[in-house]
N, C-alpha and C. Protein backbone atom coordinates (compact mmCIF):
# COMPACT_ATOMS: atom_id res chain seq x y z
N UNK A 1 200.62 -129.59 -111.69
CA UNK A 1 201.71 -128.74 -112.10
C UNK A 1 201.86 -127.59 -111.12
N UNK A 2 202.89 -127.64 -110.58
CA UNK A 2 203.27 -126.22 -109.96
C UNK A 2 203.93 -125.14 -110.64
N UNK A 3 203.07 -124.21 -109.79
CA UNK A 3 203.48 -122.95 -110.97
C UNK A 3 204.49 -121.56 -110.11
N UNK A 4 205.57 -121.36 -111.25
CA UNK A 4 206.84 -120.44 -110.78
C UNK A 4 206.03 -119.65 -110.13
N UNK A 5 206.91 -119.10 -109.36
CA UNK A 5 206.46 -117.45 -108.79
C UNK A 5 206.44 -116.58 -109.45
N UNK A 6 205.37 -115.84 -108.85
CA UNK A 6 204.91 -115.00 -109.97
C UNK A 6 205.50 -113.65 -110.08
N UNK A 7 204.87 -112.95 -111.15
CA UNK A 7 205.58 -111.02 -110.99
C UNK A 7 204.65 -110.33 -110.46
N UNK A 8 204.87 -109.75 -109.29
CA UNK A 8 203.77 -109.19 -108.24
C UNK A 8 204.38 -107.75 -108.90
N UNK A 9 202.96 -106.89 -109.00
CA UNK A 9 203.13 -105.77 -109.56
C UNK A 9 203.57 -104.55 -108.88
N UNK A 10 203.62 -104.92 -107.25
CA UNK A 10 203.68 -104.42 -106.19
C UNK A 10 203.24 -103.37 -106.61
N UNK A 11 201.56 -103.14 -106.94
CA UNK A 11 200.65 -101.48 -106.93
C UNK A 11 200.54 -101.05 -105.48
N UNK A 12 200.27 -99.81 -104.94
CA UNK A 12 199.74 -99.13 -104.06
C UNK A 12 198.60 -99.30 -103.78
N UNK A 13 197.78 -100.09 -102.90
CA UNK A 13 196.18 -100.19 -102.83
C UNK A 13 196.09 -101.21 -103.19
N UNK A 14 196.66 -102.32 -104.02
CA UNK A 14 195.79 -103.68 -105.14
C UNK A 14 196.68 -104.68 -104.60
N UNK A 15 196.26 -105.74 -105.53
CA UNK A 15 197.24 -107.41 -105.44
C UNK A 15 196.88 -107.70 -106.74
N UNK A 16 198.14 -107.64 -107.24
CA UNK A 16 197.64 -107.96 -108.61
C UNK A 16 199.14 -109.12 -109.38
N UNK A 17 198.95 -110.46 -110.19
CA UNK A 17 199.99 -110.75 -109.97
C UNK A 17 199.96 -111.21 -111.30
N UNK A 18 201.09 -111.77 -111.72
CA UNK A 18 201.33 -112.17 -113.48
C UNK A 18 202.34 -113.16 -113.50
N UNK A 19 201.35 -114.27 -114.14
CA UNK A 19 202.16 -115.57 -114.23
C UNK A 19 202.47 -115.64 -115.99
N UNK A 20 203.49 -115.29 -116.48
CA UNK A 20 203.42 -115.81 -117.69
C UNK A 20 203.45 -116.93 -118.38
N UNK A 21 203.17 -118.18 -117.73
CA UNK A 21 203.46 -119.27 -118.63
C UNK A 21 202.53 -120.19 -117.96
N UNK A 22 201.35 -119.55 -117.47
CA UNK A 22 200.13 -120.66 -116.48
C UNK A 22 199.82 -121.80 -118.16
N UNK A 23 199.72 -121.40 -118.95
CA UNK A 23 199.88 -122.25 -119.94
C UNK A 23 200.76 -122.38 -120.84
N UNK A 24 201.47 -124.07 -121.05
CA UNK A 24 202.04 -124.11 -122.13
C UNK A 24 201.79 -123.71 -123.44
N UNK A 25 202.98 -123.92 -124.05
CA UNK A 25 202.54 -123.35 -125.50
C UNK A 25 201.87 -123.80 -126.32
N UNK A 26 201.98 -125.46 -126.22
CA UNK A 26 201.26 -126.26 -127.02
C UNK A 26 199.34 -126.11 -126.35
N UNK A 27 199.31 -125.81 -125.35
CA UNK A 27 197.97 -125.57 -124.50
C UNK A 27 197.43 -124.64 -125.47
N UNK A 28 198.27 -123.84 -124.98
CA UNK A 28 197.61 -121.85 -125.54
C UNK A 28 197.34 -121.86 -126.87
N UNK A 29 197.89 -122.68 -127.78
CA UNK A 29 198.13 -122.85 -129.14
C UNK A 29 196.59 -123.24 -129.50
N UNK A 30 196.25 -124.49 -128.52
CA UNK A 30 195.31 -125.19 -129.24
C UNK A 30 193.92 -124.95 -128.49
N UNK A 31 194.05 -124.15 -127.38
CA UNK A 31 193.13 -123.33 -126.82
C UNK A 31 192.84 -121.95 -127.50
N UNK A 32 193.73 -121.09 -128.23
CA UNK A 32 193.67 -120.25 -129.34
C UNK A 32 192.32 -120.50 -130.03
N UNK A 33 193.29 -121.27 -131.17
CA UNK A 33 192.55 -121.87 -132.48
C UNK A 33 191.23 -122.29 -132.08
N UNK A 34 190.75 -123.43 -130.92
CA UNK A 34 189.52 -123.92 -130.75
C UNK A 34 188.62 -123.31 -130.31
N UNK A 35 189.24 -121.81 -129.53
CA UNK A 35 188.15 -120.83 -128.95
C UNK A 35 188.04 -119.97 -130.25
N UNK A 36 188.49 -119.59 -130.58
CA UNK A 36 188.37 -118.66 -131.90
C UNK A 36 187.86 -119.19 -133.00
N UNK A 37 187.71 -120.62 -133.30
CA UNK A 37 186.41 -121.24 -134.11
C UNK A 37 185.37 -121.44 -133.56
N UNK A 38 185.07 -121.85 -132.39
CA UNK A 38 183.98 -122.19 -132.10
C UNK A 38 183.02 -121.64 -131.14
N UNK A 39 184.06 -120.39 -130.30
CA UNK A 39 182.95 -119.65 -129.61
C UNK A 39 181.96 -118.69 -130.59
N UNK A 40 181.20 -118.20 -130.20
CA UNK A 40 180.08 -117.56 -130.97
C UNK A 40 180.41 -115.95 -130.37
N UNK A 41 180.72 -116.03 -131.27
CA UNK A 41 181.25 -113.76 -131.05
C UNK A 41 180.07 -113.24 -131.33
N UNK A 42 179.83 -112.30 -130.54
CA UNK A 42 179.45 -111.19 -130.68
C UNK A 42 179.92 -109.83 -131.03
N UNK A 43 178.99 -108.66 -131.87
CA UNK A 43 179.45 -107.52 -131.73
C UNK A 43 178.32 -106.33 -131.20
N UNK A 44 178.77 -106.34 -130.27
CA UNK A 44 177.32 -105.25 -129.46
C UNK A 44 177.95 -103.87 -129.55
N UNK A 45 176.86 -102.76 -129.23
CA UNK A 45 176.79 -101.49 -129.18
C UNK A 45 176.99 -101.04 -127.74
N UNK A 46 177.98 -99.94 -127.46
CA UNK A 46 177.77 -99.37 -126.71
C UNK A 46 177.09 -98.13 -126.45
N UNK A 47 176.61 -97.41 -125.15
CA UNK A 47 176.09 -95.48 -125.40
C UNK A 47 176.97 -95.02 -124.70
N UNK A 48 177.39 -94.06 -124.89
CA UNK A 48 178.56 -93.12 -123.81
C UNK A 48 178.03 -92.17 -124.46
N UNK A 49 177.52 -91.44 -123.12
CA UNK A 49 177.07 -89.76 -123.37
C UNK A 49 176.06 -89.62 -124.46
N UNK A 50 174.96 -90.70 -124.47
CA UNK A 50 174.28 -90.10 -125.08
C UNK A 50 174.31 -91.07 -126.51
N UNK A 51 175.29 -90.85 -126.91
CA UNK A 51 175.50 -91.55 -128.12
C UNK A 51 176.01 -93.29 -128.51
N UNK A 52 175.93 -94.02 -129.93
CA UNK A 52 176.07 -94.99 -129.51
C UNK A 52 177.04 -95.34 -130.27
N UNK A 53 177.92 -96.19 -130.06
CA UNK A 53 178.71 -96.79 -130.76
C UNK A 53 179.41 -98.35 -131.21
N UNK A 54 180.02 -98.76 -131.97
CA UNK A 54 180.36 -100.45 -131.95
C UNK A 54 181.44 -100.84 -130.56
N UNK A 55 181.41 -101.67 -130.56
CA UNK A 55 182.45 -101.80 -129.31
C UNK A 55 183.05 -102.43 -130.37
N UNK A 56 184.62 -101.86 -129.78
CA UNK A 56 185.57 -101.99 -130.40
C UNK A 56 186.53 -103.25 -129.99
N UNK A 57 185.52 -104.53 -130.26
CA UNK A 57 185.92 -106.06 -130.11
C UNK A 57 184.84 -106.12 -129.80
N UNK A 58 184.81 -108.11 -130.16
CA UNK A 58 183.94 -108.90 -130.27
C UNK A 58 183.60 -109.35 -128.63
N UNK A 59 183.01 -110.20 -128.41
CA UNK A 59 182.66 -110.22 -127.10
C UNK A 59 181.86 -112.05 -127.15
N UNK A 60 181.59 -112.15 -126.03
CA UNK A 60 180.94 -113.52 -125.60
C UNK A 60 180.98 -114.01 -124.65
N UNK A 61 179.49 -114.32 -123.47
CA UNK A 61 179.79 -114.39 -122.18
C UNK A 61 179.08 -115.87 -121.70
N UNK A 62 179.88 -116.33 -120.60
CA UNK A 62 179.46 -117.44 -120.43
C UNK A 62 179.43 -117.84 -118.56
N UNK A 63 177.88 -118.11 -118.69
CA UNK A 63 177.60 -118.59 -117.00
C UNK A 63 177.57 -120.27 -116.68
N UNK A 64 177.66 -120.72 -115.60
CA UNK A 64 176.69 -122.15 -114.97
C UNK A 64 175.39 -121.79 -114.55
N UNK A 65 175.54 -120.25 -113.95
CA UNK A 65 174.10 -120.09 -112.95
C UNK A 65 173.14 -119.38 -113.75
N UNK A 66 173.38 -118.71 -115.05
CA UNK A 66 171.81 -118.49 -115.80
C UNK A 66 172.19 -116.66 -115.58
N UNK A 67 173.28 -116.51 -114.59
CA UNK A 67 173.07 -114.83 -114.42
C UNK A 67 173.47 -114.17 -115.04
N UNK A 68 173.08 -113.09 -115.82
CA UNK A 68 173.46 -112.28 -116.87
C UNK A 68 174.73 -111.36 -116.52
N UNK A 69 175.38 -110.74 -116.94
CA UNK A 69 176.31 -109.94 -117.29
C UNK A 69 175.87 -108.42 -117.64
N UNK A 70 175.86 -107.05 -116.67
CA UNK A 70 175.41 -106.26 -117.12
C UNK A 70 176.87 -104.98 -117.23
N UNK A 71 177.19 -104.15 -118.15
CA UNK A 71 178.25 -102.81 -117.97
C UNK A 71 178.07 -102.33 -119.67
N UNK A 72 178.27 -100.80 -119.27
CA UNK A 72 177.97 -100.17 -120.45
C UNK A 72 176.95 -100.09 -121.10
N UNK A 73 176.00 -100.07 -120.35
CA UNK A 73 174.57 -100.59 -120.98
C UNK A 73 174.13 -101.45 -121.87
N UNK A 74 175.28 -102.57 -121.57
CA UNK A 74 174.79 -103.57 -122.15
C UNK A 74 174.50 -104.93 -121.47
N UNK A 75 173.66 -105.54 -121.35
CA UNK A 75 173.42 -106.74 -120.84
C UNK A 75 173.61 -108.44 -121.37
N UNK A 76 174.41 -109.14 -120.64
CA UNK A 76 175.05 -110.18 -122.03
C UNK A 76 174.21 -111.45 -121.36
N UNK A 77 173.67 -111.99 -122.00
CA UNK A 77 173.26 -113.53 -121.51
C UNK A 77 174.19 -114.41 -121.69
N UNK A 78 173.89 -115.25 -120.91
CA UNK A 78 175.08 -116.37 -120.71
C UNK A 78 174.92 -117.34 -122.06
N UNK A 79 176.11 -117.70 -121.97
CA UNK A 79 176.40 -118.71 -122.99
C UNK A 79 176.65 -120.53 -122.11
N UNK A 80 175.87 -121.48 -122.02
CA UNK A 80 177.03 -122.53 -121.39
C UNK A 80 178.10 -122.74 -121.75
N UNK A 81 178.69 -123.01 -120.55
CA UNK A 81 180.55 -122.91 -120.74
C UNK A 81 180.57 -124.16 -122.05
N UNK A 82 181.83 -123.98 -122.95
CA UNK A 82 182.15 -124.98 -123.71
C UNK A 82 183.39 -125.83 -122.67
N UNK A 83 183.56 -127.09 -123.39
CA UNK A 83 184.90 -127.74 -122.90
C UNK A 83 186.05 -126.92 -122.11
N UNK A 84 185.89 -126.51 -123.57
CA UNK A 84 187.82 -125.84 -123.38
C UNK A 84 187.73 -124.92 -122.36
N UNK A 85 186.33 -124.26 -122.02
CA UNK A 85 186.40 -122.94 -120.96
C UNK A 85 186.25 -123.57 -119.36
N UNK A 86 185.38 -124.58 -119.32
CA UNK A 86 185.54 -125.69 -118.25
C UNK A 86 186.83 -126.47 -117.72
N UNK A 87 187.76 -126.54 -118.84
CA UNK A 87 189.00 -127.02 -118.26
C UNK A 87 189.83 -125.79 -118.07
N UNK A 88 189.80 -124.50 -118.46
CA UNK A 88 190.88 -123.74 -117.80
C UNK A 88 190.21 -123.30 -116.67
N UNK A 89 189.06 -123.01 -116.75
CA UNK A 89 188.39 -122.34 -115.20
C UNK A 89 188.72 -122.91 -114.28
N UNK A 90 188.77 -124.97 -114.41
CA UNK A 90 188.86 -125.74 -113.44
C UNK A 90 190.38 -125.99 -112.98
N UNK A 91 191.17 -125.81 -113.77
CA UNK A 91 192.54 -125.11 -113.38
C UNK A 91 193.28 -124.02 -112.80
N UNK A 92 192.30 -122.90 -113.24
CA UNK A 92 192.58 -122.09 -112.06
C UNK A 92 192.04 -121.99 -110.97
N UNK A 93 190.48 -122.41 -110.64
CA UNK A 93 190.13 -122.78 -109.47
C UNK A 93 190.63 -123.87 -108.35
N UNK A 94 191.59 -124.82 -109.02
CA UNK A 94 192.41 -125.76 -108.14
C UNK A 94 193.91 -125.08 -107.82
N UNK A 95 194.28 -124.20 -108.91
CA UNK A 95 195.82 -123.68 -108.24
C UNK A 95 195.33 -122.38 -107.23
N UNK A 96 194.46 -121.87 -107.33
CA UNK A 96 194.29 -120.53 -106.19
C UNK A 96 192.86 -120.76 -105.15
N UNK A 97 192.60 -121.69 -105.58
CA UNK A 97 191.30 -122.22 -104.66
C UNK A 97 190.59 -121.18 -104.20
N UNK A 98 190.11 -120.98 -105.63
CA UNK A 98 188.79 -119.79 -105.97
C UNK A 98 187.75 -120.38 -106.77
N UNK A 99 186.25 -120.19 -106.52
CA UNK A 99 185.01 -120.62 -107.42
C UNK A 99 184.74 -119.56 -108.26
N UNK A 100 184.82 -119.86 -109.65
CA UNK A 100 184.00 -118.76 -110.68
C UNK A 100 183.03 -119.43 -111.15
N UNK A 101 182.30 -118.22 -111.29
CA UNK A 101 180.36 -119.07 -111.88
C UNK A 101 180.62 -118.24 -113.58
N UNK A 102 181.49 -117.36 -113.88
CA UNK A 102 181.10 -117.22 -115.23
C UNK A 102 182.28 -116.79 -116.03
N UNK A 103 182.43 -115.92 -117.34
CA UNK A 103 183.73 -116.19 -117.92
C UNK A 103 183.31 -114.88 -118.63
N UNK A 104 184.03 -113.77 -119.34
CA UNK A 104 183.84 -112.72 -120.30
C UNK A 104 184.83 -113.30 -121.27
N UNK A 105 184.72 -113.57 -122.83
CA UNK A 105 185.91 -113.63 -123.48
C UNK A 105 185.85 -112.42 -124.44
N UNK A 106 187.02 -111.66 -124.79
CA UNK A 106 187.09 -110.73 -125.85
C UNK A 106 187.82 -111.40 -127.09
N UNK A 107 187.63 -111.06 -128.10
CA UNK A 107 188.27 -111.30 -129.26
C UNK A 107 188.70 -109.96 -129.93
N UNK A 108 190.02 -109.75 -129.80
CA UNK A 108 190.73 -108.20 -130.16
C UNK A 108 191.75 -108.72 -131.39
N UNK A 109 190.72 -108.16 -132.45
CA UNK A 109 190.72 -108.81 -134.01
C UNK A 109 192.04 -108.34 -134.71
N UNK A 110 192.69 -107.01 -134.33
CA UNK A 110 193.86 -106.02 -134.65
C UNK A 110 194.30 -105.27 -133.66
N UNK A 111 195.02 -104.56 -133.92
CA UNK A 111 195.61 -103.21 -133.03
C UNK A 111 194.96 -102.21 -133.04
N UNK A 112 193.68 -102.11 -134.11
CA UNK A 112 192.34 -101.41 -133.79
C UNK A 112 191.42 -101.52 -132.40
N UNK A 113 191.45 -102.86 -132.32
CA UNK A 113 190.19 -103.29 -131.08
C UNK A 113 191.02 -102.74 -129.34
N UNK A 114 189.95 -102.64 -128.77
CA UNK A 114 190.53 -101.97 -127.85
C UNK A 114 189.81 -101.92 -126.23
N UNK A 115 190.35 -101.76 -125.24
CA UNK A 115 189.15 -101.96 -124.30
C UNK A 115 189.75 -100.45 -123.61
N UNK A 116 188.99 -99.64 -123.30
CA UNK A 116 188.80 -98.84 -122.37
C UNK A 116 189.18 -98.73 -120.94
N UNK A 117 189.65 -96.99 -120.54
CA UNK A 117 189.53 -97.48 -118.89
C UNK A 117 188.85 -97.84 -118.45
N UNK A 118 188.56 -98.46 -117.36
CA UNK A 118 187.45 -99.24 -116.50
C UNK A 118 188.30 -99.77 -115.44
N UNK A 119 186.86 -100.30 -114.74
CA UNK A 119 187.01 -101.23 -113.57
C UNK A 119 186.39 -102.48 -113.64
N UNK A 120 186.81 -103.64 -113.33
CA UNK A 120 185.48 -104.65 -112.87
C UNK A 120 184.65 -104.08 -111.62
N UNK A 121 184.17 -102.99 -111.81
CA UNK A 121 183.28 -103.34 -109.78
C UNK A 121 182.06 -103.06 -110.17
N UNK A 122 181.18 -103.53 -110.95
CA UNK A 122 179.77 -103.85 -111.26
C UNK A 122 179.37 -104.58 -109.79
N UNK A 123 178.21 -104.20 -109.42
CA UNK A 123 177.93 -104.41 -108.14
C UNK A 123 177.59 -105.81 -107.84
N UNK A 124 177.45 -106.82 -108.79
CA UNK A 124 177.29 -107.80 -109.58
C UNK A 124 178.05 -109.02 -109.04
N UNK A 125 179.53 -108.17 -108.92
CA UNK A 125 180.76 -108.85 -108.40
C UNK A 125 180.98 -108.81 -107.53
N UNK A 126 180.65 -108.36 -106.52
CA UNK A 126 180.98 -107.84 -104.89
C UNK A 126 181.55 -107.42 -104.44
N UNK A 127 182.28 -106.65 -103.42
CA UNK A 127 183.09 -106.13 -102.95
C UNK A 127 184.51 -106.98 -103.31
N UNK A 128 185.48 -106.35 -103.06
CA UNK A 128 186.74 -106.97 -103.96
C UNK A 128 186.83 -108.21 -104.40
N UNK A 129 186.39 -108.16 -105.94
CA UNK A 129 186.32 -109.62 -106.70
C UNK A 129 187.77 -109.79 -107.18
N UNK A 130 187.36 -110.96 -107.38
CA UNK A 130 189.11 -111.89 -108.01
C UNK A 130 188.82 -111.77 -109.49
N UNK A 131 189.76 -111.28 -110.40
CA UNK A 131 189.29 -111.77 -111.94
C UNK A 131 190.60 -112.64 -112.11
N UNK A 132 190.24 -113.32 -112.60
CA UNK A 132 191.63 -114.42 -113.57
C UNK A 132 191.22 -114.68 -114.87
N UNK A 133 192.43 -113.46 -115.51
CA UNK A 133 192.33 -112.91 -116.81
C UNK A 133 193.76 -113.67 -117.90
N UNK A 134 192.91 -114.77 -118.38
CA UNK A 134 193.65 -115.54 -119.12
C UNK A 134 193.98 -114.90 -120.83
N UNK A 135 195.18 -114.58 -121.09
CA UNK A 135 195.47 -114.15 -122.45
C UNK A 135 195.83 -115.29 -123.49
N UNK A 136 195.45 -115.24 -124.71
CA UNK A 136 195.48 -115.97 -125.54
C UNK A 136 196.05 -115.40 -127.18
N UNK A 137 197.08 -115.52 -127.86
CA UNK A 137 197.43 -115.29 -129.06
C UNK A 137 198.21 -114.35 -129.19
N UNK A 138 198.19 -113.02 -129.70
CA UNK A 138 199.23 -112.10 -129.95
C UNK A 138 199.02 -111.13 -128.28
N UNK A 139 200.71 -111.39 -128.09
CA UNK A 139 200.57 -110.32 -126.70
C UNK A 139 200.17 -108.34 -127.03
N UNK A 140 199.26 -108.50 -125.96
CA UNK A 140 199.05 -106.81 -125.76
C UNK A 140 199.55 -106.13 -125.14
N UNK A 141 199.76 -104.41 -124.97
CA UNK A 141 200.02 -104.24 -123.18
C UNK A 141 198.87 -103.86 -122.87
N UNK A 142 198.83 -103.68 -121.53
CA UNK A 142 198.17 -103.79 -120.31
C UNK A 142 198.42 -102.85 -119.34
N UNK A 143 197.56 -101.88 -119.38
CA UNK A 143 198.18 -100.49 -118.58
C UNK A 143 197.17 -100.32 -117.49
N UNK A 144 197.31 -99.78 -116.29
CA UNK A 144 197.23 -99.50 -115.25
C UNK A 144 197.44 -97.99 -115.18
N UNK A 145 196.27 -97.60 -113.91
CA UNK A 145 196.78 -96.07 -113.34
C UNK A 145 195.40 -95.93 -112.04
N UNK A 146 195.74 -95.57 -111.05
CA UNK A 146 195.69 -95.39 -110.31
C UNK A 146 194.16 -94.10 -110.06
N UNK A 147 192.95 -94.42 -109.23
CA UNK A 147 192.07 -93.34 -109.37
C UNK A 147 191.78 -92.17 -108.84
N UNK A 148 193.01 -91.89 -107.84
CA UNK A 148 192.83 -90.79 -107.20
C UNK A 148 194.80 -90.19 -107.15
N UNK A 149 195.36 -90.72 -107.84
CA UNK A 149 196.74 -90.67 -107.55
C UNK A 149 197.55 -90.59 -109.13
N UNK A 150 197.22 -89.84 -109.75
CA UNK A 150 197.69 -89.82 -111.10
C UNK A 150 198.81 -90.29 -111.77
N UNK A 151 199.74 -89.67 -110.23
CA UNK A 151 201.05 -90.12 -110.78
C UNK A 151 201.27 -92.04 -110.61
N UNK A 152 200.82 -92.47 -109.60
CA UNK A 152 200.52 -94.03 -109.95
C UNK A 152 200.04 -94.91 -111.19
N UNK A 153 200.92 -95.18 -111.69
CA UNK A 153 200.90 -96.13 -113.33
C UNK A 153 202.01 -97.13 -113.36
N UNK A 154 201.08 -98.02 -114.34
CA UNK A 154 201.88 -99.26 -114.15
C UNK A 154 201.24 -99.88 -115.98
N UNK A 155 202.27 -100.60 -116.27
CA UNK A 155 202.48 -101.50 -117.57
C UNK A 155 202.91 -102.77 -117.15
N UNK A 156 202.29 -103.76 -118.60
CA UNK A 156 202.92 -104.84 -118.50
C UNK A 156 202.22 -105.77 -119.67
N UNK A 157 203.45 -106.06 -120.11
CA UNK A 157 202.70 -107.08 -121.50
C UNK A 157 202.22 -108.43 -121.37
N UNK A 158 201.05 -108.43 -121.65
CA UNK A 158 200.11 -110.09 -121.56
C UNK A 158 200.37 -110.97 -122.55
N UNK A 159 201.36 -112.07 -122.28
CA UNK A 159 201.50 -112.80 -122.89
C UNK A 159 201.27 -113.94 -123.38
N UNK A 160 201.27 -114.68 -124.69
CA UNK A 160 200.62 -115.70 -125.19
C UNK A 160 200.52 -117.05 -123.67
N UNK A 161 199.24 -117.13 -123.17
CA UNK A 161 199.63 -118.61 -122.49
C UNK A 161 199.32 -117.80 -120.99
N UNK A 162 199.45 -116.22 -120.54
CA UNK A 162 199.42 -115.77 -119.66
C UNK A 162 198.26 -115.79 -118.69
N UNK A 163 198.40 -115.83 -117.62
CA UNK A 163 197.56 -115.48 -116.57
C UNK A 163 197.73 -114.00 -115.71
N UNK A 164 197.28 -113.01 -115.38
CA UNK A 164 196.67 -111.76 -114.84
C UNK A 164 195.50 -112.31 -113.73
N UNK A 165 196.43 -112.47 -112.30
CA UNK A 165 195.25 -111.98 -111.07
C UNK A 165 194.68 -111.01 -110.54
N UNK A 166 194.07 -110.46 -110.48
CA UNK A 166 193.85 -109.34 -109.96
C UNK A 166 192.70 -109.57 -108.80
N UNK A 167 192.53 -109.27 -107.35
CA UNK A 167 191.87 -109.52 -106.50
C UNK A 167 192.05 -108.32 -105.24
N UNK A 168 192.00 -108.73 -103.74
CA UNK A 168 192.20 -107.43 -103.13
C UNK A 168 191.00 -106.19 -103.39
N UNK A 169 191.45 -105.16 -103.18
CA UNK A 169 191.18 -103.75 -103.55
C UNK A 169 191.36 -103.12 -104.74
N UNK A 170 191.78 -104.27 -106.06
CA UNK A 170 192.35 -103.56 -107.08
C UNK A 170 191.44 -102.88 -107.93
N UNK A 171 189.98 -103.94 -107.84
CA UNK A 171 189.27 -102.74 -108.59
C UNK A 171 188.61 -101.39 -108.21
N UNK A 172 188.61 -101.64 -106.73
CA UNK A 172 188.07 -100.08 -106.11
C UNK A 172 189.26 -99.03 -106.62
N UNK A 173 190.38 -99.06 -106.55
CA UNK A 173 191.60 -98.54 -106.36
C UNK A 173 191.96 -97.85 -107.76
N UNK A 174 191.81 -98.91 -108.92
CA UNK A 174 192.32 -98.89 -110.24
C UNK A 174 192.13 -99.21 -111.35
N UNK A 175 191.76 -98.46 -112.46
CA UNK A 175 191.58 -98.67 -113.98
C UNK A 175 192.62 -99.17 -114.62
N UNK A 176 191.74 -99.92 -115.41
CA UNK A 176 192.98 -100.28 -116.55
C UNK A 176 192.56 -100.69 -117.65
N UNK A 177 193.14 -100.58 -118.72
CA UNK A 177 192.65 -100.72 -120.18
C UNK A 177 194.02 -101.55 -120.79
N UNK A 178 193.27 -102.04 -122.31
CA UNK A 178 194.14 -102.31 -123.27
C UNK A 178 194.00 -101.83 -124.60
N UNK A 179 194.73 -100.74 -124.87
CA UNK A 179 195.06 -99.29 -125.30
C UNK A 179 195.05 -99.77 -127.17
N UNK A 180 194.27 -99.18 -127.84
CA UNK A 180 194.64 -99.27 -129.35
C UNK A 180 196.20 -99.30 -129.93
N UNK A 181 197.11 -99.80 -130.68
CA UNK A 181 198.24 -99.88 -131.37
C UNK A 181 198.35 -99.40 -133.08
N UNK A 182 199.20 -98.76 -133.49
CA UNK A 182 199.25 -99.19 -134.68
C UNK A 182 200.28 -99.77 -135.59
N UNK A 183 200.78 -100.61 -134.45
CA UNK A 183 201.50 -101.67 -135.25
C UNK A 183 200.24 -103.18 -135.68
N UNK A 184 200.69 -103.22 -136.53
CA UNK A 184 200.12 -104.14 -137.67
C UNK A 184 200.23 -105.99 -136.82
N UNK A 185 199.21 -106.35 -136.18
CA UNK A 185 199.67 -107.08 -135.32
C UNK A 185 198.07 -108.53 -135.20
N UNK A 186 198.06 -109.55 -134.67
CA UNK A 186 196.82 -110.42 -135.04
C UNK A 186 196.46 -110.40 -134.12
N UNK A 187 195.50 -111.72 -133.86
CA UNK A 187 194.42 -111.72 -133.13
C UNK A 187 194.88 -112.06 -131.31
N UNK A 188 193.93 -111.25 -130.43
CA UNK A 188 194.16 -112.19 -129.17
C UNK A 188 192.74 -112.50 -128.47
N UNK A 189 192.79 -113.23 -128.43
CA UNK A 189 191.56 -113.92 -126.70
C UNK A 189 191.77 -113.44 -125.62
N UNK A 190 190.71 -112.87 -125.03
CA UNK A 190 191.27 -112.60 -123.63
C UNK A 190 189.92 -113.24 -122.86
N UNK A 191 190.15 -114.10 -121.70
CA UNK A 191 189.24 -114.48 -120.93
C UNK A 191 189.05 -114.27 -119.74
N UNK A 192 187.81 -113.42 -119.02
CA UNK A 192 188.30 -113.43 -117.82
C UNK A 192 187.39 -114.02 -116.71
N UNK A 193 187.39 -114.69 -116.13
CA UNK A 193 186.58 -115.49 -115.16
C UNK A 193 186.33 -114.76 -113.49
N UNK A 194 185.14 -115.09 -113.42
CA UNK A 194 185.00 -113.80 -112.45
C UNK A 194 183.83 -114.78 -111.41
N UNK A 195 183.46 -114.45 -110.44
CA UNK A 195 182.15 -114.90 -109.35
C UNK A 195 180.56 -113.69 -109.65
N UNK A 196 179.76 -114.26 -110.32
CA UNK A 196 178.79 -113.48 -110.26
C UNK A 196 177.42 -113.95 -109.57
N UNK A 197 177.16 -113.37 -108.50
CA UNK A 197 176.21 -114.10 -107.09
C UNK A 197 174.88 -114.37 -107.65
C-alpha cells in the first residue's frame, strides 16, 4: 500500500510528519479492541521533586532484545511483542525503512490521563531517534513548543488509525505533551516504536 503525502509540520529545528490514515479503519478498529484486551497494563508511580505520584495512564513496554526502558525513574521491562504489535512495527519498518527493537504503549483511559512535557532523548535512544507514534481510538491533541524559543508552538490532532513521525533533531529541539481535557471523551492507545541499542 502506498501511502498519501503526508502533513509536514514544517517546525523550526525538527522533521516531524503526520499521516492520518497509515491505518484503515477497519485495521485501527480491530487493532483497538485486541490491544486493549489483551495487552497487560500497567500502572506505575512516578517521583518529581521529591515526591511520588500515579502516572496518569496505564503503560506497557515491549522489546525483541531483553533491553529495558528507563525515564522518570521508572524502569519498564520488556514485554515480548504480541502479534498485533509485530505486524504494525513490520509495516512501518517496510514503508520508511527503519529497524525498531521495542514499542511503549499508553492507554489514556479519559480526558483525565495525560502525558507531560517531555522529550524522547533518554540516552538509551541515541542521538536523533525516529519514534513512530501510532494512535489508536478516540483522537487527542498533540501539542508542541519549542525549548529555547517560546514563541515556537505547534498543534495537531492524532487521529483514530494515525501515524506521528518524528525523527531529525526533534527531540533535542522540542517538547511535547498530550494535555488533560475536560470534555467527557473514551479511550485511546498510543504506541510508540522506537530503536533501543
Amino acid at each position: 500500500m502506498l501511502l498519501k503525502s503526508p502533513t509536514n509540520l514544517n517546525l523550526k529545528d525538527a522533521n516531524v510528519s503526520y499521516y492520518p490514515k497509515f491505518l484503515n479503519q477497519r485495521e485501527a478498529d480491530a487493532y483497538f479492541l485486541s490491544l486493549l484486551k489483551n495487552i497487560k497494563w500497567q500502572h506505575d508511580v512516578i517521583k518529581f521533586f521529591g515526591k511520588t505520584y500515579e502516572q496518569p495512564r496505564l503503560t506497557s513496554f515491549f522489546a525483541n532484545n531483553g533491553k529495558a526502558y528507563c525515564y522518570s525513574n521508572i524502569t519498564m521491562q520488556p514485554h515480548r511483542f504480541t502479534k498485533d504489535l509485530l505486524k504494525i512495527k513490520s509495516r512501518i519498518e517496510s514503508q520508511f525503512n527503519v529497524i525498531f527493537t521495542s514499542c511503549l504503549a499508553n492507554l489514556y483511559r479519559n480526558g483525565s490521563d495525560s502525558n507531560g512535557w517531555h522529550a524522547d532523548n533518554e540516552k538509551e535512544l541515541g542521538l536523533n531517534p525516529i519514534i513512530a507514534s501510532i494512535s489508536l481510538g478516540t483522537a487527542r491533541v498533540f501539542q508542541l513548543k519549542h525549548k529555547k524559543n517560546n514563541l515556537l508552538k505547534s498543534k495537531i490532532v492524532l487521529e483514530h488509525g494515525s501515524l506521528l513521525l518524528m525523527q531529525g533533531e526533534t527531540q533535542s529541539n522540542w517538547l511535547h505533551q498530550i494535555p488533560k481535557t475536560r470534555k467527557i471523551i473514551g479511550k485511546r492507545i498510543n504506541l510508540t516504536f522506537r530503536y533501543i541499542a
